[in-house]
N, C-alpha and C. Protein backbone atom coordinates (compact mmCIF):
# COMPACT_ATOMS: atom_id res chain seq x y z
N UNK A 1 -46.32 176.57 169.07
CA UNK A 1 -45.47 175.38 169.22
C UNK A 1 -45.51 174.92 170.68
N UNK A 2 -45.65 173.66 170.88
CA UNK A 2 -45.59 172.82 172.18
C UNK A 2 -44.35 173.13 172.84
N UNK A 3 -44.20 173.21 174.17
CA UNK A 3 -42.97 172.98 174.87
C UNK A 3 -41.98 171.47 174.36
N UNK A 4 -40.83 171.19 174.35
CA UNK A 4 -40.30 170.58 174.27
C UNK A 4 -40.71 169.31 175.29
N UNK A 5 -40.85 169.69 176.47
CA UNK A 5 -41.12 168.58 177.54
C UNK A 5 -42.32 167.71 177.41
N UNK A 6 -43.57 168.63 176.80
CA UNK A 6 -44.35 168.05 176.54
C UNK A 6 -44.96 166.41 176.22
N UNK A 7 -43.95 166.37 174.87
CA UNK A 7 -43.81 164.51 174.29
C UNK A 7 -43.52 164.06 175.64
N UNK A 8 -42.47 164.69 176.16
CA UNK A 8 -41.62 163.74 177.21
C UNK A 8 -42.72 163.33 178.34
N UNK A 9 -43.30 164.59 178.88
CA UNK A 9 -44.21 164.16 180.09
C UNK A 9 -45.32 162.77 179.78
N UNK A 10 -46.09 162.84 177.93
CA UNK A 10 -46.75 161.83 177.67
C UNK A 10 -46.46 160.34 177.55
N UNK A 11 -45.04 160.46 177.66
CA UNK A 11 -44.25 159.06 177.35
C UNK A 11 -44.77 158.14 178.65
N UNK A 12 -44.07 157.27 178.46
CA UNK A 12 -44.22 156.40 179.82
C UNK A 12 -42.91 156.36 180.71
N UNK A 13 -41.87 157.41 180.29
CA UNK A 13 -40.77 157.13 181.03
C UNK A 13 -40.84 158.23 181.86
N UNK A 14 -41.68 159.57 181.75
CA UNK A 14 -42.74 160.35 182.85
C UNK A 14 -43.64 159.76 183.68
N UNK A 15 -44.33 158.55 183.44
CA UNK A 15 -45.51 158.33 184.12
C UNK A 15 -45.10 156.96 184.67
N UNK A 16 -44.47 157.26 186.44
CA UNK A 16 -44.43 155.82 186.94
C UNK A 16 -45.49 154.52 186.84
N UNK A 17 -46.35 155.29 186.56
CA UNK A 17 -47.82 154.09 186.77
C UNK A 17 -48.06 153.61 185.29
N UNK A 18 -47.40 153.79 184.22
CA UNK A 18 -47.50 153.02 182.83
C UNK A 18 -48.79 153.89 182.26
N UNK A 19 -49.09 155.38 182.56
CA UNK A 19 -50.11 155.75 181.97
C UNK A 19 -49.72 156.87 180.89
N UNK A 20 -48.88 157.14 180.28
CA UNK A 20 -48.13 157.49 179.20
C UNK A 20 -48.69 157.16 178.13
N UNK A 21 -48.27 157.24 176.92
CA UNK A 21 -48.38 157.06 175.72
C UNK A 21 -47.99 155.54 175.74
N UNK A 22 -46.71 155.21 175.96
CA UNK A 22 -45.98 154.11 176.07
C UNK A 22 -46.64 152.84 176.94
N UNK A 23 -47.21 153.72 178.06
CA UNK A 23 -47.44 152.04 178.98
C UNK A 23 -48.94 151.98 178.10
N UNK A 24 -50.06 153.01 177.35
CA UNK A 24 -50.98 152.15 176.56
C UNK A 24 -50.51 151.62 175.73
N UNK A 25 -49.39 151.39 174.96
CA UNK A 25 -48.86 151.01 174.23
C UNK A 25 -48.77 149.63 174.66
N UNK A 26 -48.01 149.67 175.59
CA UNK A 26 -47.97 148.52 176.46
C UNK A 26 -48.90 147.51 176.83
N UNK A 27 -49.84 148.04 177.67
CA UNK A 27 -51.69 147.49 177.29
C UNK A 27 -51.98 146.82 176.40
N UNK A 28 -52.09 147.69 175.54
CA UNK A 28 -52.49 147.05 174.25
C UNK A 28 -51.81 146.06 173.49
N UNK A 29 -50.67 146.13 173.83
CA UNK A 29 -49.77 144.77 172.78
C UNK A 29 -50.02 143.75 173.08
N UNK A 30 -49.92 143.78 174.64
CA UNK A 30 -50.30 142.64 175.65
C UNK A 30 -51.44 142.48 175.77
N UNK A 31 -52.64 143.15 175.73
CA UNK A 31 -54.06 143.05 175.95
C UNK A 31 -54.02 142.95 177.48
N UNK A 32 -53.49 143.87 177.89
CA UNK A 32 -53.91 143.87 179.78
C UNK A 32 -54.60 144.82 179.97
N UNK A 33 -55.52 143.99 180.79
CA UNK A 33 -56.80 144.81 181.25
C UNK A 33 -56.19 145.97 182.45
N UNK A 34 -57.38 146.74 182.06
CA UNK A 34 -57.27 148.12 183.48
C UNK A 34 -58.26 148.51 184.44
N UNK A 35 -57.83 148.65 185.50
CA UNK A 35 -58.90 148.94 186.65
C UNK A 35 -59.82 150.48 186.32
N UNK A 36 -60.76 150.55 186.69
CA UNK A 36 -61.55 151.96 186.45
C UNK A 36 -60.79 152.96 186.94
N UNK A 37 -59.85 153.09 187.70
CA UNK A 37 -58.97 154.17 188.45
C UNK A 37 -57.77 154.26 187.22
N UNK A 38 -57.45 153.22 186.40
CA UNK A 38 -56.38 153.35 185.73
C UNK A 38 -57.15 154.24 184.57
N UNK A 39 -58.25 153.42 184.17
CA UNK A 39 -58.76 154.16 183.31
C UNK A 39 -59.24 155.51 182.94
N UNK A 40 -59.27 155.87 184.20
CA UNK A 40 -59.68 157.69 184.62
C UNK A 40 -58.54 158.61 184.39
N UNK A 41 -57.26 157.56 184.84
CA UNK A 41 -56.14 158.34 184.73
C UNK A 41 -55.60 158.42 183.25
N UNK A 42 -55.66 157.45 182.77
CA UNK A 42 -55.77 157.09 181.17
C UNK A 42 -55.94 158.61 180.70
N UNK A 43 -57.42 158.60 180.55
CA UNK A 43 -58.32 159.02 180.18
C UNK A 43 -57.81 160.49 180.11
N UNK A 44 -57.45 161.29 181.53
CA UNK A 44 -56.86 162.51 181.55
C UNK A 44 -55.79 162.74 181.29
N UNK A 45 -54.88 161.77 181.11
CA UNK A 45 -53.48 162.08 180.62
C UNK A 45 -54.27 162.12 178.56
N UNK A 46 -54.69 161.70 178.18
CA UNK A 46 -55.40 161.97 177.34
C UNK A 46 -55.56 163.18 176.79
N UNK A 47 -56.42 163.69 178.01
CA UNK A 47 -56.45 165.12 177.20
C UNK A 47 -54.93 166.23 177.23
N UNK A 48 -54.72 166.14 177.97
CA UNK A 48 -52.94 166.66 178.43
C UNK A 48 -52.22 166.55 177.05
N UNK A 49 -52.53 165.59 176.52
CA UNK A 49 -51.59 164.91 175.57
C UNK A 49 -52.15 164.47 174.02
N UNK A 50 -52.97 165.56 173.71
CA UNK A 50 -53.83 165.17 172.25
C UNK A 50 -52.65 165.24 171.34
N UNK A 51 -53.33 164.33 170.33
CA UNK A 51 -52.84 164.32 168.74
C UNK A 51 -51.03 163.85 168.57
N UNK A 52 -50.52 162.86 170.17
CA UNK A 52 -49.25 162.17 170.41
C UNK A 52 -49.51 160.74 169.61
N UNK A 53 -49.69 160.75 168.75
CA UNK A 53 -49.28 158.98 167.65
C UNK A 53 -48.87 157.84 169.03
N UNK A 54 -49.47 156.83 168.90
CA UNK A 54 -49.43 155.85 169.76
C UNK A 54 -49.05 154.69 168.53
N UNK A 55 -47.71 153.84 168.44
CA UNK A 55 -47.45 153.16 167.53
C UNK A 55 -47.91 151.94 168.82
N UNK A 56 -48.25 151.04 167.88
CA UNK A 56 -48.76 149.62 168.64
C UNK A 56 -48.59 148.37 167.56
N UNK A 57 -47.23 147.64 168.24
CA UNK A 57 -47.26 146.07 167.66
C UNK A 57 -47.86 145.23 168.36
N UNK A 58 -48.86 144.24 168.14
CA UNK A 58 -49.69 143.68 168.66
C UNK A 58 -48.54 142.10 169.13
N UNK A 59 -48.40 141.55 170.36
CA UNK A 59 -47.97 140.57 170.64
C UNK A 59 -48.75 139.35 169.85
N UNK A 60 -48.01 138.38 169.67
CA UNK A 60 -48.32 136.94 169.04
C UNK A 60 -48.97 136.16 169.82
């Protein structure tokens, strides 16, 4: 079993820079693009954080 903190650290209310679960969430609704540095960081919070469900409503 995962630590409890775990979810929490992947969220975006852990990750000042919107690289959470939540700020791709965020990204993506909005379709905002990311710099290659965001994307690296992306990328490794990623692995930190496998198999966390990313719900995404797509903006209008």
């Amino acid at each position: 079993m995962l630590h409890p903190r775990v979810g929490r650290c992947c969220s975006y209310s852990a990750e000042p820079e919107g690289r959470g679960t939540q700020g791709v969430a965020i990204k993506t609704r909005w379709k905002l693009a990311i710099d290659p540095s965001e994307e690296a960081a992306l990328a490794e919070n990623a692995t930190r954080c496998p198999n966390v469900p990313i719900k995404v409503q797509l903006a209008r």
